[in-house]
PDB file of N, CA and C in Angstrom:
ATOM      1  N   UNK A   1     -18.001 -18.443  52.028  1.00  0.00           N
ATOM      2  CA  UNK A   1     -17.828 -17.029  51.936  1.00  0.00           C
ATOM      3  C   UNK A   1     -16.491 -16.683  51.280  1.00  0.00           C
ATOM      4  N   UNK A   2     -15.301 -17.092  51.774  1.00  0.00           N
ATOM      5  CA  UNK A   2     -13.855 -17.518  51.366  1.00  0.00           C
ATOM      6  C   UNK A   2     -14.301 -17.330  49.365  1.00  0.00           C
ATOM      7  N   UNK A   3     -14.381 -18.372  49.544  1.00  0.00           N
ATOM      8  CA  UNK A   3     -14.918 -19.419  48.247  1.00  0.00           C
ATOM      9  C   UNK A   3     -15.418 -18.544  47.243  1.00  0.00           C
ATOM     10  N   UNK A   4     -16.999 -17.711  47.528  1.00  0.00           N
ATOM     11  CA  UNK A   4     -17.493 -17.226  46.783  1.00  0.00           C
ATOM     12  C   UNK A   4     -16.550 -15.795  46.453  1.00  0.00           C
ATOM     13  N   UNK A   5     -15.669 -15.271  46.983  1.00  0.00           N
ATOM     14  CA  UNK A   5     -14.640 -14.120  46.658  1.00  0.00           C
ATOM     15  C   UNK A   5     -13.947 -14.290  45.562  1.00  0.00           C
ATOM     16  N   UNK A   6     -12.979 -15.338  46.350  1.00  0.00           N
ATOM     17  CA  UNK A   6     -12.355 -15.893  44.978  1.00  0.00           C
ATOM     18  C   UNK A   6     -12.998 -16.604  43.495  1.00  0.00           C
ATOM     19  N   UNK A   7     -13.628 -17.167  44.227  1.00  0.00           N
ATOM     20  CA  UNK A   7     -15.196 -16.979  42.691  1.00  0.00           C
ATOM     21  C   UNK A   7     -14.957 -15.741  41.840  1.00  0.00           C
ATOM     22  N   UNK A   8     -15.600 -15.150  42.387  1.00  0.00           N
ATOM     23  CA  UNK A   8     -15.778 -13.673  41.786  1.00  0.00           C
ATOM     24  C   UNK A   8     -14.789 -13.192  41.172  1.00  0.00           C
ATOM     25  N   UNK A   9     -14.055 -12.977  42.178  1.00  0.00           N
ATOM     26  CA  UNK A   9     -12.264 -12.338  41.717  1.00  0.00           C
ATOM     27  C   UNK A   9     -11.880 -13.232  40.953  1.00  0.00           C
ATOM     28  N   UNK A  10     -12.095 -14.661  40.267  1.00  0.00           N
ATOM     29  CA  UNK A  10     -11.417 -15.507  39.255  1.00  0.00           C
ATOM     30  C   UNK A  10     -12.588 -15.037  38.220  1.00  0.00           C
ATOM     31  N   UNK A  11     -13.574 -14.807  38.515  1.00  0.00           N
ATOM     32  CA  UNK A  11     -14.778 -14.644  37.130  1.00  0.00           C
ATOM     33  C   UNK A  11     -14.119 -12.980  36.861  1.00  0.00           C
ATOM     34  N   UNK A  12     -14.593 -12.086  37.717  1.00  0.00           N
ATOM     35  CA  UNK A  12     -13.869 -10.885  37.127  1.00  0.00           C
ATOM     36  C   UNK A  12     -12.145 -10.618  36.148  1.00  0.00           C
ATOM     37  N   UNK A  13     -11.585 -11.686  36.708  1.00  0.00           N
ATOM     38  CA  UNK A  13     -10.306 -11.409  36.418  1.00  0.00           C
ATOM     39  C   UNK A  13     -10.177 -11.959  34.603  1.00  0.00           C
ATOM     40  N   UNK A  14     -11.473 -13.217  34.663  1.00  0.00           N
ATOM     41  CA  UNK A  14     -11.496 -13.759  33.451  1.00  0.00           C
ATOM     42  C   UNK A  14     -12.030 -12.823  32.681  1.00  0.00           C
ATOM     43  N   UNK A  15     -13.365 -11.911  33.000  1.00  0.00           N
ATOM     44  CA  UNK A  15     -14.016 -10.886  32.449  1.00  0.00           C
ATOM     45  C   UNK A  15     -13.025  -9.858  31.800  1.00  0.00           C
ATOM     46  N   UNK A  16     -12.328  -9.347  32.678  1.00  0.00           N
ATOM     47  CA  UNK A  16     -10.791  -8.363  32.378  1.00  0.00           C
ATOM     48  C   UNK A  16     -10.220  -8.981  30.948  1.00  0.00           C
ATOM     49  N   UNK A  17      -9.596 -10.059  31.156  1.00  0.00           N
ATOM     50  CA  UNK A  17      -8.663 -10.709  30.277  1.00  0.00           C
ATOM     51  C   UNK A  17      -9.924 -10.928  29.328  1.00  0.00           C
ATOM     52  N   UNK A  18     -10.964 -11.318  29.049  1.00  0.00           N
ATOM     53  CA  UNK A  18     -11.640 -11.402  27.506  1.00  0.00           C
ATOM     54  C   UNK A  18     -11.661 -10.141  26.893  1.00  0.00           C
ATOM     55  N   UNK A  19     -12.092  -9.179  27.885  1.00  0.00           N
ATOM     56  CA  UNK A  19     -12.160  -7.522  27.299  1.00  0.00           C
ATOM     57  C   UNK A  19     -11.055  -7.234  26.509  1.00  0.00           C
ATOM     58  N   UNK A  20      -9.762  -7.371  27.489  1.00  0.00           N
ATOM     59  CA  UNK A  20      -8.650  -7.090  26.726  1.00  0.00           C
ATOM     60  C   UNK A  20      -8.129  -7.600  25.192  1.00  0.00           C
ATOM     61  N   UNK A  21      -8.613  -8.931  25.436  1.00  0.00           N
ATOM     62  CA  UNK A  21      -8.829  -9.722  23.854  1.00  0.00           C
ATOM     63  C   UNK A  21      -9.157  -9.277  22.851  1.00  0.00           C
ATOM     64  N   UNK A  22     -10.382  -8.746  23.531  1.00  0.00           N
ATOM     65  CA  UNK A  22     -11.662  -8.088  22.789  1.00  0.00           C
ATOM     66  C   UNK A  22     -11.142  -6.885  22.071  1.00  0.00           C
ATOM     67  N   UNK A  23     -10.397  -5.971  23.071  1.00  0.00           N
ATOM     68  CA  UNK A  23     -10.000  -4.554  22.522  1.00  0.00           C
ATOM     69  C   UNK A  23      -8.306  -4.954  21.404  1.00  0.00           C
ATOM     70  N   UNK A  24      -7.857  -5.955  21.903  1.00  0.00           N
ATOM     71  CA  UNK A  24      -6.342  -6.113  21.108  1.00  0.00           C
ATOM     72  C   UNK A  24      -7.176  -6.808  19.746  1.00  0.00           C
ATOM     73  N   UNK A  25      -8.008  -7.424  19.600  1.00  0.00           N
ATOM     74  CA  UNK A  25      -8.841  -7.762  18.206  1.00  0.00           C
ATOM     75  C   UNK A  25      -9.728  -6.854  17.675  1.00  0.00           C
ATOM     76  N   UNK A  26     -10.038  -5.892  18.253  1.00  0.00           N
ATOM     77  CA  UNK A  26     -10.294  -4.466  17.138  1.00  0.00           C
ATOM     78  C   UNK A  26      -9.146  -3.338  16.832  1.00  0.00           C
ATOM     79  N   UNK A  27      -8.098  -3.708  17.585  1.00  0.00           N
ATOM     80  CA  UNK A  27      -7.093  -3.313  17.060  1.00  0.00           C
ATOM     81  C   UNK A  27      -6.489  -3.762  16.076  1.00  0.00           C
ATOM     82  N   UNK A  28      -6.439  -4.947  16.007  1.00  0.00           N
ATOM     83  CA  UNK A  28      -5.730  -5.921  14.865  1.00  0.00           C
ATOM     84  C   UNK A  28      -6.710  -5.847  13.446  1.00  0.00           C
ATOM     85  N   UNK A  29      -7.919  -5.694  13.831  1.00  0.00           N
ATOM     86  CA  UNK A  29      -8.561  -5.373  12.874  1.00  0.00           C
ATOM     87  C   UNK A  29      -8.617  -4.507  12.137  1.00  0.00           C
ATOM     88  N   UNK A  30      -8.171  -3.395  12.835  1.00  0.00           N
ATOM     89  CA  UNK A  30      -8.459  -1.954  12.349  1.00  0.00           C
ATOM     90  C   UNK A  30      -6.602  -2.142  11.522  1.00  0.00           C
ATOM     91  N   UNK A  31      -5.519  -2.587  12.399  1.00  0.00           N
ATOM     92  CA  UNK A  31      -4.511  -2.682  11.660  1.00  0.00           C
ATOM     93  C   UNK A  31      -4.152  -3.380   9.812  1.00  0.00           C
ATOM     94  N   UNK A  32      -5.208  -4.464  10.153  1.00  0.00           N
ATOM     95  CA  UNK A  32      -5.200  -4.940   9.045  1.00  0.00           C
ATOM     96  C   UNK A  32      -5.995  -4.564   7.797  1.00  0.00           C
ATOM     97  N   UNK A  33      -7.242  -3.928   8.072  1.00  0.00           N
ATOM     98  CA  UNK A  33      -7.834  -2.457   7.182  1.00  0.00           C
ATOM     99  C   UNK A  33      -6.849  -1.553   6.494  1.00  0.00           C
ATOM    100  N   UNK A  34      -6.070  -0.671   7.507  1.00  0.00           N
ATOM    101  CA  UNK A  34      -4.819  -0.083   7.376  1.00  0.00           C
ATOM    102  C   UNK A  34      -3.850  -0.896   6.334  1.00  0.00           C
ATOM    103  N   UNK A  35      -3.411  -1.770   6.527  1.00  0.00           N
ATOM    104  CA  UNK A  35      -2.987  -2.535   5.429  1.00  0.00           C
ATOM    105  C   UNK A  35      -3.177  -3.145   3.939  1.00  0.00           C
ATOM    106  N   UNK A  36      -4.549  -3.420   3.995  1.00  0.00           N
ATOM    107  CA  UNK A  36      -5.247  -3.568   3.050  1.00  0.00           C
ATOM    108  C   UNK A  36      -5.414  -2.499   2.453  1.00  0.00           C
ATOM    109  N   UNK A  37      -6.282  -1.274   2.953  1.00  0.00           N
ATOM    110  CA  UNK A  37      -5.871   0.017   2.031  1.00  0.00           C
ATOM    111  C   UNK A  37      -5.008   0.292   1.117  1.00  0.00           C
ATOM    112  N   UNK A  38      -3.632   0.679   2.136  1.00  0.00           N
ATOM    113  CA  UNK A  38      -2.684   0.430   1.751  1.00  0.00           C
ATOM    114  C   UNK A  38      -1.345  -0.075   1.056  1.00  0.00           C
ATOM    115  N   UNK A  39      -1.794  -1.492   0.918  1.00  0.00           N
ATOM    116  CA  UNK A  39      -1.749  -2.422  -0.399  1.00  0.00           C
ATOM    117  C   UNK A  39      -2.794  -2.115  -1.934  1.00  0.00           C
ATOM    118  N   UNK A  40      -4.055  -1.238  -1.617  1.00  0.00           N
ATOM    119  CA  UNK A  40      -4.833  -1.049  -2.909  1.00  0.00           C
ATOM    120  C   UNK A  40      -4.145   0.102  -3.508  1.00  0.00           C
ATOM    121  N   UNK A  41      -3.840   0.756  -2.897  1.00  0.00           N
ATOM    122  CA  UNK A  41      -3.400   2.304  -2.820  1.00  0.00           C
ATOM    123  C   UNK A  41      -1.921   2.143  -3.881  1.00  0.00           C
ATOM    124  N   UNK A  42      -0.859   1.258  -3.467  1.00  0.00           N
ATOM    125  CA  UNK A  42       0.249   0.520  -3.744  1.00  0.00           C
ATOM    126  C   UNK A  42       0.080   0.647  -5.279  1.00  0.00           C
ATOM    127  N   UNK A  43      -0.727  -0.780  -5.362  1.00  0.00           N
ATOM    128  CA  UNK A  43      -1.499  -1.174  -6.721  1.00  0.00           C
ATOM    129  C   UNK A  43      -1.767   0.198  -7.658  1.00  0.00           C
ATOM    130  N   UNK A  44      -3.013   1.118  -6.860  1.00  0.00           N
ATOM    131  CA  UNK A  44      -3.501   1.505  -8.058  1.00  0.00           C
ATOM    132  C   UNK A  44      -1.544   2.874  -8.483  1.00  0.00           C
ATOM    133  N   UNK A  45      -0.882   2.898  -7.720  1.00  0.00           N
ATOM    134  CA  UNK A  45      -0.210   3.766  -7.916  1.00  0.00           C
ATOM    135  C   UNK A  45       1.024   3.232  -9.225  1.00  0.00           C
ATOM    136  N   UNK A  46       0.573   1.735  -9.102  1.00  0.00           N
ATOM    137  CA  UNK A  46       1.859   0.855  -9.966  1.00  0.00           C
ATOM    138  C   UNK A  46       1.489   0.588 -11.140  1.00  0.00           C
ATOM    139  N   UNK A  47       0.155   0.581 -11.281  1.00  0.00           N
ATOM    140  CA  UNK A  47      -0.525   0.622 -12.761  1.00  0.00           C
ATOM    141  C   UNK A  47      -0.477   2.397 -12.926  1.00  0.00           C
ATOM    142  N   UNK A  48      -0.363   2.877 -12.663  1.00  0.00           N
ATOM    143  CA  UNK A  48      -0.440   4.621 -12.951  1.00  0.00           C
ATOM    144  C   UNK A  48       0.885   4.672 -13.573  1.00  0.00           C
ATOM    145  N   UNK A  49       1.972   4.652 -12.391  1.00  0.00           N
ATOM    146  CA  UNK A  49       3.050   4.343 -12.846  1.00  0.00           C
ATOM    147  C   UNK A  49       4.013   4.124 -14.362  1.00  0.00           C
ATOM    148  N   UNK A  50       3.372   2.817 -14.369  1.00  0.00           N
ATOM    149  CA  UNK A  50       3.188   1.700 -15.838  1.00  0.00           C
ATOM    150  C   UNK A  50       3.066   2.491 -16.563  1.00  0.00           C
ATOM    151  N   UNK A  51       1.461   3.231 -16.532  1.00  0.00           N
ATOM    152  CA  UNK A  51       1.310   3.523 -18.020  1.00  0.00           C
ATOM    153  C   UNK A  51       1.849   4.800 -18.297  1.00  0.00           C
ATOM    154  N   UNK A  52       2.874   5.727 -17.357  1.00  0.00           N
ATOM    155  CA  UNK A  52       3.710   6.665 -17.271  1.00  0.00           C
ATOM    156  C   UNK A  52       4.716   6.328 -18.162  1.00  0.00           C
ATOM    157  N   UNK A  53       5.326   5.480 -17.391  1.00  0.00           N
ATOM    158  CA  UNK A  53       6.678   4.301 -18.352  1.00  0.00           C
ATOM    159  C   UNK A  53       6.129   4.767 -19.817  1.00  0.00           C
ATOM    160  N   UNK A  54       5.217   3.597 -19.877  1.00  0.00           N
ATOM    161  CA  UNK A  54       4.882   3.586 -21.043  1.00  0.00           C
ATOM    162  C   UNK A  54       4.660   4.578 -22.115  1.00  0.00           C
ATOM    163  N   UNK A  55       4.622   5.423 -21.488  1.00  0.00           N
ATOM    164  CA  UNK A  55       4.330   6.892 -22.595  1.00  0.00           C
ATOM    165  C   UNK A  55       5.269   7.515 -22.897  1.00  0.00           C
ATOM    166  N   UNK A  56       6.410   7.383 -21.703  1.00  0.00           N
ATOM    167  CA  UNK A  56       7.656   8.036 -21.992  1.00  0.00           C
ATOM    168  C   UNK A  56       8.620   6.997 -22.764  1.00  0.00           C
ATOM    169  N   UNK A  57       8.243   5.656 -22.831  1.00  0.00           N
ATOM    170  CA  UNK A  57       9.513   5.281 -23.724  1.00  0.00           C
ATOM    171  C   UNK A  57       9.115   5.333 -25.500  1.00  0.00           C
ATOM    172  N   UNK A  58       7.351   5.490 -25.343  1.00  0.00           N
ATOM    173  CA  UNK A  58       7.182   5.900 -27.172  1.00  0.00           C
ATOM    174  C   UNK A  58       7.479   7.301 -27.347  1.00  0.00           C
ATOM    175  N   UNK A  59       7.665   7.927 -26.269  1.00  0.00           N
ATOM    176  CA  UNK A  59       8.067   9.669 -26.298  1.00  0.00           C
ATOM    177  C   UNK A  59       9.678   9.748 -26.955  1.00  0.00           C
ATOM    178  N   UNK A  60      10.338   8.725 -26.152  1.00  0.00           N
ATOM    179  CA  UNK A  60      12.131   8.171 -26.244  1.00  0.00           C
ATOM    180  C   UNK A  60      11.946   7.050 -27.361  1.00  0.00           C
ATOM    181  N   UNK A  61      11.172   6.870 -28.273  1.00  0.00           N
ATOM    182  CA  UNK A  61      11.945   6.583 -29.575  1.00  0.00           C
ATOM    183  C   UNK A  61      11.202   7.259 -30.389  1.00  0.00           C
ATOM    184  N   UNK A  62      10.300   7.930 -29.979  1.00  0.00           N
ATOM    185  CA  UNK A  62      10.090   9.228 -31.286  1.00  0.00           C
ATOM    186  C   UNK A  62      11.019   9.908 -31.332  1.00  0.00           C
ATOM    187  N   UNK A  63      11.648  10.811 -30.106  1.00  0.00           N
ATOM    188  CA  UNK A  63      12.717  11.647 -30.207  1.00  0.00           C
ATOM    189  C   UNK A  63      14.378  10.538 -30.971  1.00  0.00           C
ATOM    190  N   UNK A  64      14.157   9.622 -30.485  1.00  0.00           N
ATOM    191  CA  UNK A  64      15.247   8.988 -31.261  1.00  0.00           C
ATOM    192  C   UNK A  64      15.376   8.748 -32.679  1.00  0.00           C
ATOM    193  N   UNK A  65      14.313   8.727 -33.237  1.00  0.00           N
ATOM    194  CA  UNK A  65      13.719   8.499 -34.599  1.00  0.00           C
ATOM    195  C   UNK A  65      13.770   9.889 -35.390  1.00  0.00           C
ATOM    196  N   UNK A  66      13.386  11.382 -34.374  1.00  0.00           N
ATOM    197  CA  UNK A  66      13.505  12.078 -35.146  1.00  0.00           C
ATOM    198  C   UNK A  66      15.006  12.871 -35.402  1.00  0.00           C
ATOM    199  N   UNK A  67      15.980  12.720 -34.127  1.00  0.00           N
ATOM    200  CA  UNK A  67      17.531  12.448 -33.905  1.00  0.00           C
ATOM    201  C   UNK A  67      17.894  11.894 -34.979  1.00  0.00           C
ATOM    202  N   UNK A  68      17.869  10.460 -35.568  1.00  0.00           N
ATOM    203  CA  UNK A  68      18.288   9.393 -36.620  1.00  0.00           C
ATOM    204  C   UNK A  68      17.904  10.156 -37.787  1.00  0.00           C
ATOM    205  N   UNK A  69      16.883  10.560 -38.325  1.00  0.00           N
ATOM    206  CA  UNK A  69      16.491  11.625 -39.114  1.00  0.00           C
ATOM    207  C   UNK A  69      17.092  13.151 -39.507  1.00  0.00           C
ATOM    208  N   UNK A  70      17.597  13.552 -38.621  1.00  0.00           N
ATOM    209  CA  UNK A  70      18.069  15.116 -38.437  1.00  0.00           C
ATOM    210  C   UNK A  70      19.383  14.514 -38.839  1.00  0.00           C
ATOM    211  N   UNK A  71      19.960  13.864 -38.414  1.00  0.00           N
ATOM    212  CA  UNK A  71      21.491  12.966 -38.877  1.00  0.00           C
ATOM    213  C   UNK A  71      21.716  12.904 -40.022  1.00  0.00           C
ATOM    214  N   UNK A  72      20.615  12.242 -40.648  1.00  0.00           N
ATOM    215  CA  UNK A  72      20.866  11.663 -42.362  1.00  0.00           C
ATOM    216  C   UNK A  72      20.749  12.871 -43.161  1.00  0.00           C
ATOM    217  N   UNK A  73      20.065  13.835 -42.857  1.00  0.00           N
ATOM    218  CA  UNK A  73      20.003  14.833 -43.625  1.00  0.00           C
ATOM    219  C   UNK A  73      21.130  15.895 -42.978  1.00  0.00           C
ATOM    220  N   UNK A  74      21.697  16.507 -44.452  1.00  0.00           N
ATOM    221  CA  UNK A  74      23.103  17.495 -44.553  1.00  0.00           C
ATOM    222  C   UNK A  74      22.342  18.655 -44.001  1.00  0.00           C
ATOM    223  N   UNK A  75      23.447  19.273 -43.613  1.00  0.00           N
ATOM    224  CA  UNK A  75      22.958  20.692 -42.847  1.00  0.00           C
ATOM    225  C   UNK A  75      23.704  22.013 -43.890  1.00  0.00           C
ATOM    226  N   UNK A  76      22.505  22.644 -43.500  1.00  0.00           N
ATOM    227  CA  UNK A  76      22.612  23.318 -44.863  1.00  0.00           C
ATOM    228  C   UNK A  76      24.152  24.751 -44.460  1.00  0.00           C
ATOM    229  N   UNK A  77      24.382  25.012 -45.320  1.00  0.00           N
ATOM    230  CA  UNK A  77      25.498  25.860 -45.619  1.00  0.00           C
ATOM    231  C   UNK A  77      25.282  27.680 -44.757  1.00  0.00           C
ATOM    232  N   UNK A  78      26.029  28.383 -44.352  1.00  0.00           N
ATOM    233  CA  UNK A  78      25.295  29.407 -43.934  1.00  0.00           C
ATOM    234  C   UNK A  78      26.126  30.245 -44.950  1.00  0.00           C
TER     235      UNK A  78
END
């Protein structure tokens, strides 16, 4: 009788502690979703980025080109 309590109360207590497992591994799961997102999100914002760069530095040697240009030519007399 003893025996079969503590039975129980060691099976329940094991039951408890898997649950808890159970719930801290859909947490971790759901954390690492969160992350992963988050890392795509990263990405697509660094190629966006990029090709931002990129537009503004042929923007910054057109304007430099047309600067170098406006230079060589005399300014006219008023």
């Amino acid at each position: 009788m003893v025996g079969e309590k503590v039975l129980n109360q060691s099976v329940g207590i094991a039951n408890e502690i898997v649950e808890k497992l159970g719930q801290l591994g859909l947490w971790l799961q759901a954390l690492g979703l969160v992350i992963v997102i988050w890392i795509i999100v990263q990405i697509a914002n660094w190629v966006i980025n990029r090709k931002r760069l990129k537009r503004l530095d042929v923007m910054i040697e057109k304007l430099d080109k047309i600067e170098r240009e406006l230079a060589k030519k005399p300014r006219a007399k008023r």
